[in-house]
N, C-alpha and C. Protein backbone atom coordinates (compact mmCIF):
# COMPACT_ATOMS: atom_id res chain seq x y z
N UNK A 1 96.82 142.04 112.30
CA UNK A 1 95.61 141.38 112.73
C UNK A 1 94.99 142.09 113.93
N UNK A 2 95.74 141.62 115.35
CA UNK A 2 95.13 143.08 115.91
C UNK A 2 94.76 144.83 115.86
N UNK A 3 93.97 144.80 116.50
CA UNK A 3 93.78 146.85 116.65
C UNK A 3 93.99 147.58 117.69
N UNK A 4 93.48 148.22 118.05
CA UNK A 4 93.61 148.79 119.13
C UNK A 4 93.72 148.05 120.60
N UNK A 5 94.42 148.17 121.30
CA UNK A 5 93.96 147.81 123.08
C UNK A 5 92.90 148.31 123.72
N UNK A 6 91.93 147.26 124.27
CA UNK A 6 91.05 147.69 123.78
C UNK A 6 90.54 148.09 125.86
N UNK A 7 91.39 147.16 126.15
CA UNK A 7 91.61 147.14 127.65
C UNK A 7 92.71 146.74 128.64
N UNK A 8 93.38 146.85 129.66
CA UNK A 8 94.26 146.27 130.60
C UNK A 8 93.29 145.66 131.79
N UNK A 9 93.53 144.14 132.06
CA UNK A 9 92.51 143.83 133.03
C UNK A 9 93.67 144.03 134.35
N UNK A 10 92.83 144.18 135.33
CA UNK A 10 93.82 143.78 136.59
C UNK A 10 92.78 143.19 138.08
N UNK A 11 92.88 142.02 138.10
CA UNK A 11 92.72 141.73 139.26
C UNK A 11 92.37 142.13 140.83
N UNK A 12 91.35 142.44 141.44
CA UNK A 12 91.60 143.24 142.08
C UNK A 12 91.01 142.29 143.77
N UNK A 13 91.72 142.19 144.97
CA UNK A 13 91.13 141.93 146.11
C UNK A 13 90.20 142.09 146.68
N UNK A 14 89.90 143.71 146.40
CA UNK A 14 88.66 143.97 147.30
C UNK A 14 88.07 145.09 146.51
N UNK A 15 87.00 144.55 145.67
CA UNK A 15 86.77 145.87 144.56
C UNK A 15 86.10 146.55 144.95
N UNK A 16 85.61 146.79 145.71
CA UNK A 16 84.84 148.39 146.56
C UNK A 16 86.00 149.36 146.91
N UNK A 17 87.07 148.83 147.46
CA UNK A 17 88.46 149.69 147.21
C UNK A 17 89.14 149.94 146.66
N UNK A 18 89.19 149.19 145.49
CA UNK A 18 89.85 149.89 144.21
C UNK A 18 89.14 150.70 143.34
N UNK A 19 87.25 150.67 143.39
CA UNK A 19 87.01 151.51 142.66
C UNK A 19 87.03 152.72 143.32
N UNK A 20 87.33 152.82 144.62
CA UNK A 20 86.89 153.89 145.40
C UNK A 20 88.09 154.66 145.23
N UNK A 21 89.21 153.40 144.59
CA UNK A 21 91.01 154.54 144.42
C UNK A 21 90.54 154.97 142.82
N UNK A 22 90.12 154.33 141.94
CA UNK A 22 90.20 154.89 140.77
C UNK A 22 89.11 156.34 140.46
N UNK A 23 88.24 156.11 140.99
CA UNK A 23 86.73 157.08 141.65
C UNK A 23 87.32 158.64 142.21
N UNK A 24 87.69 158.32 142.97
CA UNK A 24 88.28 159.10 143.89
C UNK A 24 89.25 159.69 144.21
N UNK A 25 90.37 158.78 143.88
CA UNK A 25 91.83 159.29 144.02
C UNK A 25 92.25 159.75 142.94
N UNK A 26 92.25 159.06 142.00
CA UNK A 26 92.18 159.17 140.80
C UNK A 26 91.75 160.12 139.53
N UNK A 27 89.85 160.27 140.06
CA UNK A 27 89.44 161.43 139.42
C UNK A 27 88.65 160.67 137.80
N UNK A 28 88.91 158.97 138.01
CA UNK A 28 88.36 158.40 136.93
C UNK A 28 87.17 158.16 136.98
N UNK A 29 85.92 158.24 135.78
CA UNK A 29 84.90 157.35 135.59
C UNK A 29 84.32 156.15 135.87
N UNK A 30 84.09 155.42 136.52
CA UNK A 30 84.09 153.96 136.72
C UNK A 30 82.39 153.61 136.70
N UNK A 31 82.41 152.34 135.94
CA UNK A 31 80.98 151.87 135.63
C UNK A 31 80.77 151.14 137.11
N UNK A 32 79.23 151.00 136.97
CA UNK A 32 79.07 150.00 138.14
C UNK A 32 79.49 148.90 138.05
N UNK A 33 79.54 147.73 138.74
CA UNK A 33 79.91 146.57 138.83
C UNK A 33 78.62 145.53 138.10
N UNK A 34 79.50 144.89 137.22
CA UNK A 34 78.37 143.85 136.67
C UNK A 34 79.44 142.45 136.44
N UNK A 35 78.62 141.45 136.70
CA UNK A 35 78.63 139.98 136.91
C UNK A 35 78.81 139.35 135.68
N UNK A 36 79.58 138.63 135.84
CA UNK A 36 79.87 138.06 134.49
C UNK A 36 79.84 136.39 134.46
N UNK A 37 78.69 135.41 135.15
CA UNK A 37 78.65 134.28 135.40
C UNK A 37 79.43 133.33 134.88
N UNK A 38 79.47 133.55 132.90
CA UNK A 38 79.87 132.64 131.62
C UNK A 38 81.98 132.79 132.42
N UNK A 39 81.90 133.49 132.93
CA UNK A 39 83.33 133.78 133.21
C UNK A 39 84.06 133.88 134.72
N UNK A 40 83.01 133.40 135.78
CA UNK A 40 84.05 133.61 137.07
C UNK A 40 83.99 134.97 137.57
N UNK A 41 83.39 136.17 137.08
CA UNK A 41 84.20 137.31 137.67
C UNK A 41 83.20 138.19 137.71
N UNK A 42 83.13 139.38 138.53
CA UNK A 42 82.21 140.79 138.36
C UNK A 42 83.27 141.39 137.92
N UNK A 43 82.99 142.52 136.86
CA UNK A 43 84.14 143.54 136.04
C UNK A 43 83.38 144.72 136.43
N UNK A 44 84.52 145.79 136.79
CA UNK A 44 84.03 147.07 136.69
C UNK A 44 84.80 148.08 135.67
N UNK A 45 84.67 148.98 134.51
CA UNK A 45 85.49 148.97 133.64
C UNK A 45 85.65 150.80 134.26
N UNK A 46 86.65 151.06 134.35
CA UNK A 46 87.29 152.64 134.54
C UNK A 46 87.87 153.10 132.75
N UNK A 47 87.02 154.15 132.91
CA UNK A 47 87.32 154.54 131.46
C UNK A 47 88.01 155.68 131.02
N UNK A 48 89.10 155.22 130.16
CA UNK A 48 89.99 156.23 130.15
C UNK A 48 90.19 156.87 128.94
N UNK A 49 91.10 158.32 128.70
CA UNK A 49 90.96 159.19 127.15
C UNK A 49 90.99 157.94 125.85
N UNK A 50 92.05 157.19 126.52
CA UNK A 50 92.30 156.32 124.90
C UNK A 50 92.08 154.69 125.45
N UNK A 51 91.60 154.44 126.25
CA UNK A 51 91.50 152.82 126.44
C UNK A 51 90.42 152.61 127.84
N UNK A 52 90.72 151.13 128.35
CA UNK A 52 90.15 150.98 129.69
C UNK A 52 91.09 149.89 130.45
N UNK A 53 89.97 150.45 131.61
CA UNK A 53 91.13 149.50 132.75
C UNK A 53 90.21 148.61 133.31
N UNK A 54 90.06 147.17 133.38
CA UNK A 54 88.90 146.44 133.84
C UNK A 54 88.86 145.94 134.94
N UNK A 55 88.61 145.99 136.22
CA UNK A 55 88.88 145.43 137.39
C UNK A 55 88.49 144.40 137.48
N UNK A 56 88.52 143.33 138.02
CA UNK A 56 87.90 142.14 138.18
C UNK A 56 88.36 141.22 139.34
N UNK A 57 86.90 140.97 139.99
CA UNK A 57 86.69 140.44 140.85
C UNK A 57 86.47 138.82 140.97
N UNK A 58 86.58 137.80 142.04
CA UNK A 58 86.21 136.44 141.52
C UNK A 58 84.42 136.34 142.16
N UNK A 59 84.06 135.95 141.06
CA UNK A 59 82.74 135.62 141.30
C UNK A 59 82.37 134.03 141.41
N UNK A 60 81.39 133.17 142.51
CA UNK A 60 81.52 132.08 142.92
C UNK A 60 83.34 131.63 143.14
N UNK A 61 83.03 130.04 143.47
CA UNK A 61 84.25 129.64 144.25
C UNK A 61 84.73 128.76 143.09
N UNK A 62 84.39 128.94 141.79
CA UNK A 62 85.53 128.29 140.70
C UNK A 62 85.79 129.18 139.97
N UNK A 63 85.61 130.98 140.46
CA UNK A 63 86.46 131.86 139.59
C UNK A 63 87.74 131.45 139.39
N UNK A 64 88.06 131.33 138.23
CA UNK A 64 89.16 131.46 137.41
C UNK A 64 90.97 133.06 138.11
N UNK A 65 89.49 134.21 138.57
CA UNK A 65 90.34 134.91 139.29
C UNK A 65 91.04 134.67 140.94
N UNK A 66 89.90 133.90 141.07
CA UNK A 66 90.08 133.34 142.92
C UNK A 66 91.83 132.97 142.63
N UNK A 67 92.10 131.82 142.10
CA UNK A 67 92.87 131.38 142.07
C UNK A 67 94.40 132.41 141.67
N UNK A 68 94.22 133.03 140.94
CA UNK A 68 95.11 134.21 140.17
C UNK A 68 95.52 135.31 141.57
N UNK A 69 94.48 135.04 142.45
CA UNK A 69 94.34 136.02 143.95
C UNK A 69 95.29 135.48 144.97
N UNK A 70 95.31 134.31 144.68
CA UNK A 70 95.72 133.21 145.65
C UNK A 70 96.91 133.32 145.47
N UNK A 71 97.44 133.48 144.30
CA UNK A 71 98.96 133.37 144.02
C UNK A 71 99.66 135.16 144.33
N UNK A 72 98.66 135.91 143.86
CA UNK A 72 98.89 137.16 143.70
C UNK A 72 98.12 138.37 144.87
N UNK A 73 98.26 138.05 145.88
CA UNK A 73 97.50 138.65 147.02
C UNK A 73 97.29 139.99 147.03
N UNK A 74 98.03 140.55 146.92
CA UNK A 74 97.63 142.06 146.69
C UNK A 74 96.76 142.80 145.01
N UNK A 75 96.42 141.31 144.40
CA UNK A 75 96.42 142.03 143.23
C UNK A 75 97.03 142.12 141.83
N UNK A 76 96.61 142.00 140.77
CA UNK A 76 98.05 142.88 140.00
C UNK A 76 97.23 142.75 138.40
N UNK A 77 98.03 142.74 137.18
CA UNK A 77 98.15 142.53 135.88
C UNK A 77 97.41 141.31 135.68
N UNK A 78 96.04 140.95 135.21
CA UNK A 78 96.33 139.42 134.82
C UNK A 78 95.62 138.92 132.92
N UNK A 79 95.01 140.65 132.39
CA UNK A 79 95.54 139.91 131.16
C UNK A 79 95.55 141.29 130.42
N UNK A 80 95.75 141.67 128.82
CA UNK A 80 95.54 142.53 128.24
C UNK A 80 94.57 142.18 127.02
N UNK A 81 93.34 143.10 126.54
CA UNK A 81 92.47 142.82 125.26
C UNK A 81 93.00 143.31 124.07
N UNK A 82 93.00 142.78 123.00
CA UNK A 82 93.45 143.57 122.05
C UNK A 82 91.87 143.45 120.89
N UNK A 83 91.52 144.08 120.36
CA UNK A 83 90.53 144.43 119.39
C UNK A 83 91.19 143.57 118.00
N UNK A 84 90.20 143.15 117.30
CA UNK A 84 90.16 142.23 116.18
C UNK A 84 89.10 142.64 115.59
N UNK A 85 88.94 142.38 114.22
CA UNK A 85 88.09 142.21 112.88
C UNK A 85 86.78 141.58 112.65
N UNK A 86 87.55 140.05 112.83
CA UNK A 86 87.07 139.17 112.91
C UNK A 86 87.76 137.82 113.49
N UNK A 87 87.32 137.67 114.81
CA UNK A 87 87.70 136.91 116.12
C UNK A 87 87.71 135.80 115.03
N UNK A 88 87.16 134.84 114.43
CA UNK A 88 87.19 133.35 113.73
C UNK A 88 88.64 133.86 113.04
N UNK A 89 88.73 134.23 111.92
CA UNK A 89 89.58 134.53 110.81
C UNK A 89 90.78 134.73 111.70
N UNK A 90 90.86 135.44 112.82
CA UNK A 90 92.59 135.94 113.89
C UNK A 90 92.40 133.99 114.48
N UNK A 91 91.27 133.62 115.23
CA UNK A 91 91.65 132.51 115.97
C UNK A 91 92.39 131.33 114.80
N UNK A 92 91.60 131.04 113.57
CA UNK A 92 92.36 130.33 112.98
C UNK A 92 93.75 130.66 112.17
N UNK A 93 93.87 131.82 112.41
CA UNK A 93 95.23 132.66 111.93
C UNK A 93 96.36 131.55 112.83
N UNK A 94 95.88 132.15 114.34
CA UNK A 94 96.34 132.03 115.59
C UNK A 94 97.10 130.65 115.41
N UNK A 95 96.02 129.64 115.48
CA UNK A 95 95.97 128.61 115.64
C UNK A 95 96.96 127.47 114.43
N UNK A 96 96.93 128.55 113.14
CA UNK A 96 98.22 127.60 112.43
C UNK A 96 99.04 127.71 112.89
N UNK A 97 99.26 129.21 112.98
CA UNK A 97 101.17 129.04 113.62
C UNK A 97 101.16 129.01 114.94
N UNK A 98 100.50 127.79 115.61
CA UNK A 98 101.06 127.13 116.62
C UNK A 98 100.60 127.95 118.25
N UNK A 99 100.16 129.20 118.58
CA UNK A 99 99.36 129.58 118.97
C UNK A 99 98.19 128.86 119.34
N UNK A 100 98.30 128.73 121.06
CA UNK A 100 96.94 127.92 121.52
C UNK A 100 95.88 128.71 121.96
N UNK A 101 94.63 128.36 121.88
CA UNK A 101 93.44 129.02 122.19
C UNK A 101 92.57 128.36 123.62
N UNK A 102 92.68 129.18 124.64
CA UNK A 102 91.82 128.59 125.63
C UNK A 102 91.05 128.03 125.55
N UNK A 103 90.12 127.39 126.46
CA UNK A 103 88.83 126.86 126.58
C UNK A 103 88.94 125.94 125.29
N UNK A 104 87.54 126.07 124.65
CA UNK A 104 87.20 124.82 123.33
C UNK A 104 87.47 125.76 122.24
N UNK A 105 88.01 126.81 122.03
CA UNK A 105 88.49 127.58 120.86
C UNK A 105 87.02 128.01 119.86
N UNK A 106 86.03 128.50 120.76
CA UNK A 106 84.86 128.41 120.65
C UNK A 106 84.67 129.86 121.18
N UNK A 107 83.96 131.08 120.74
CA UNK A 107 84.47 132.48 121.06
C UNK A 107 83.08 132.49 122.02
N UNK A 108 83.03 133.16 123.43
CA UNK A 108 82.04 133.31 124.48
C UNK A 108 81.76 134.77 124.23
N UNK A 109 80.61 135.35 124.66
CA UNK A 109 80.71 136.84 124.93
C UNK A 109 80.82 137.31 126.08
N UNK A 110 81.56 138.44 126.10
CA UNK A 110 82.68 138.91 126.93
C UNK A 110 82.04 140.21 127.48
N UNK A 111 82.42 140.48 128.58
CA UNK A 111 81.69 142.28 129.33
C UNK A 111 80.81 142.97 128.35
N UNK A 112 81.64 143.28 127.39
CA UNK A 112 80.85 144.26 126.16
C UNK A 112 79.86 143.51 125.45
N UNK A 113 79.56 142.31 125.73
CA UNK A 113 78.80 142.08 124.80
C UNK A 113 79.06 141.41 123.56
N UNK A 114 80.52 141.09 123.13
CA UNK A 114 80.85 140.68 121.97
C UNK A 114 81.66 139.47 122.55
N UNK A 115 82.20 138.88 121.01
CA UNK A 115 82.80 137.49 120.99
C UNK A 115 84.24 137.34 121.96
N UNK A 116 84.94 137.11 122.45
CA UNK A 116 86.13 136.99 122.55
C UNK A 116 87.01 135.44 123.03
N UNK A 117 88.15 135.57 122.66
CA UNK A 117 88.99 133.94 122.96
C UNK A 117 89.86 135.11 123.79
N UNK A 118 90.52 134.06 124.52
CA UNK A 118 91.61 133.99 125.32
C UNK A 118 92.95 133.06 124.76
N UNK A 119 94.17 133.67 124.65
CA UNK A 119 95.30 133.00 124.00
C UNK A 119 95.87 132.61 125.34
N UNK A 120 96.91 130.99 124.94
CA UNK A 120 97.45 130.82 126.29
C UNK A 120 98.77 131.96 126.46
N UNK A 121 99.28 132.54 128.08
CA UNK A 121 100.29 132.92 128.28
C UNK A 121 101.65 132.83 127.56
N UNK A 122 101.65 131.38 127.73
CA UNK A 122 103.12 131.14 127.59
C UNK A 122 103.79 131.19 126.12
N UNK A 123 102.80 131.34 124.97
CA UNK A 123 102.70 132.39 123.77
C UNK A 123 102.78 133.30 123.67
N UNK A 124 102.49 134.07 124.75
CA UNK A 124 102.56 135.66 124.71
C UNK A 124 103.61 136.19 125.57
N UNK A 125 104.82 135.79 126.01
CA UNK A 125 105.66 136.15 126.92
C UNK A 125 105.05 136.55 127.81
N UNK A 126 104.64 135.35 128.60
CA UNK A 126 103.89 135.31 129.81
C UNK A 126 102.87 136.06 129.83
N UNK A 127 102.07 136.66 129.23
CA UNK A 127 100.81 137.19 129.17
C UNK A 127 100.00 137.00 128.37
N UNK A 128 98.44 136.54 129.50
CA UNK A 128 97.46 136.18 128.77
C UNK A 128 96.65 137.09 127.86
N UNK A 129 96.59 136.37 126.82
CA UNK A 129 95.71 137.73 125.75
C UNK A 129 94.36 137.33 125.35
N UNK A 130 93.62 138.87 125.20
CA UNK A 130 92.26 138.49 125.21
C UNK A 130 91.87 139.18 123.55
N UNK A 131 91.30 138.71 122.70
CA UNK A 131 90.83 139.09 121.82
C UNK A 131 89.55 139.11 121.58
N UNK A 132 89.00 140.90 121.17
CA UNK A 132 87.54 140.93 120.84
C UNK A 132 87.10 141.19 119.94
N UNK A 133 86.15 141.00 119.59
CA UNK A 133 85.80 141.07 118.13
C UNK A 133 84.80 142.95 118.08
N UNK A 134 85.57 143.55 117.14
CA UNK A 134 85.05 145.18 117.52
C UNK A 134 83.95 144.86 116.08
């Protein structure tokens, strides 16, 4: 059902300094920063030979990341994307065998522009998964 990874998100404290490590230190590509209201967060995506790395920031004071910051101060891992077909057909896949779907199980569009759900963690050995529809 899944495809490719399509991204690694990671959380970031102070994103003028992390793009400035991935930019710079690094030697990576990095898009500008864009806002993502439907979701809590500004993403900046660093783009790499075979995938991406999405930084993300909390945007307003009921980001979803604020809180993920709070626990995780320096930062870190907080979900991975995996590429799909067709996001309906994987969510109700998902969803028989017992697999929960965030939010109203209702697909939002996501950075790129396309559909995606969020699976809960504790299904995924502790990691939250993001599925997009390519």
């Amino acid at each position: 059902m899944i495809g490719r990874l399509n991204h690694v998100a990671i959380a970031v404290p102070d994103l003028e300094a992390s793009i400035a490590q991935y930019r710079d230190v690094l030697g990576a590509t990095v898009s500008e920063p864009q806002d993502e209201p439907d979701h809590g967060v500004t993403v900046v995506f660093v783009e790499l030979p075979n995938t991406k790395i999405e930084l993300l920031y909390p945007l307003g004071e009921n980001s979803p990341i604020k809180g993920f910051l709070e626990k995780n101060t320096s930062g870190g891992i907080h979900h991975v994307c995996y590429e799909v077909d067709d996001i309906l057909a994987a969510r109700d896949k998902l969803k028989a065998t017992g697999a929960r779907v965030l939010g109203d199980g209702d697909p939002k569009i996501g950075a790129h522009g396309k559909p995606v759900l969020f699976l809960h963690p504790k299904d995924f050995n502790g990691t939250l998964v993001e599925l997009e529809q390519v």
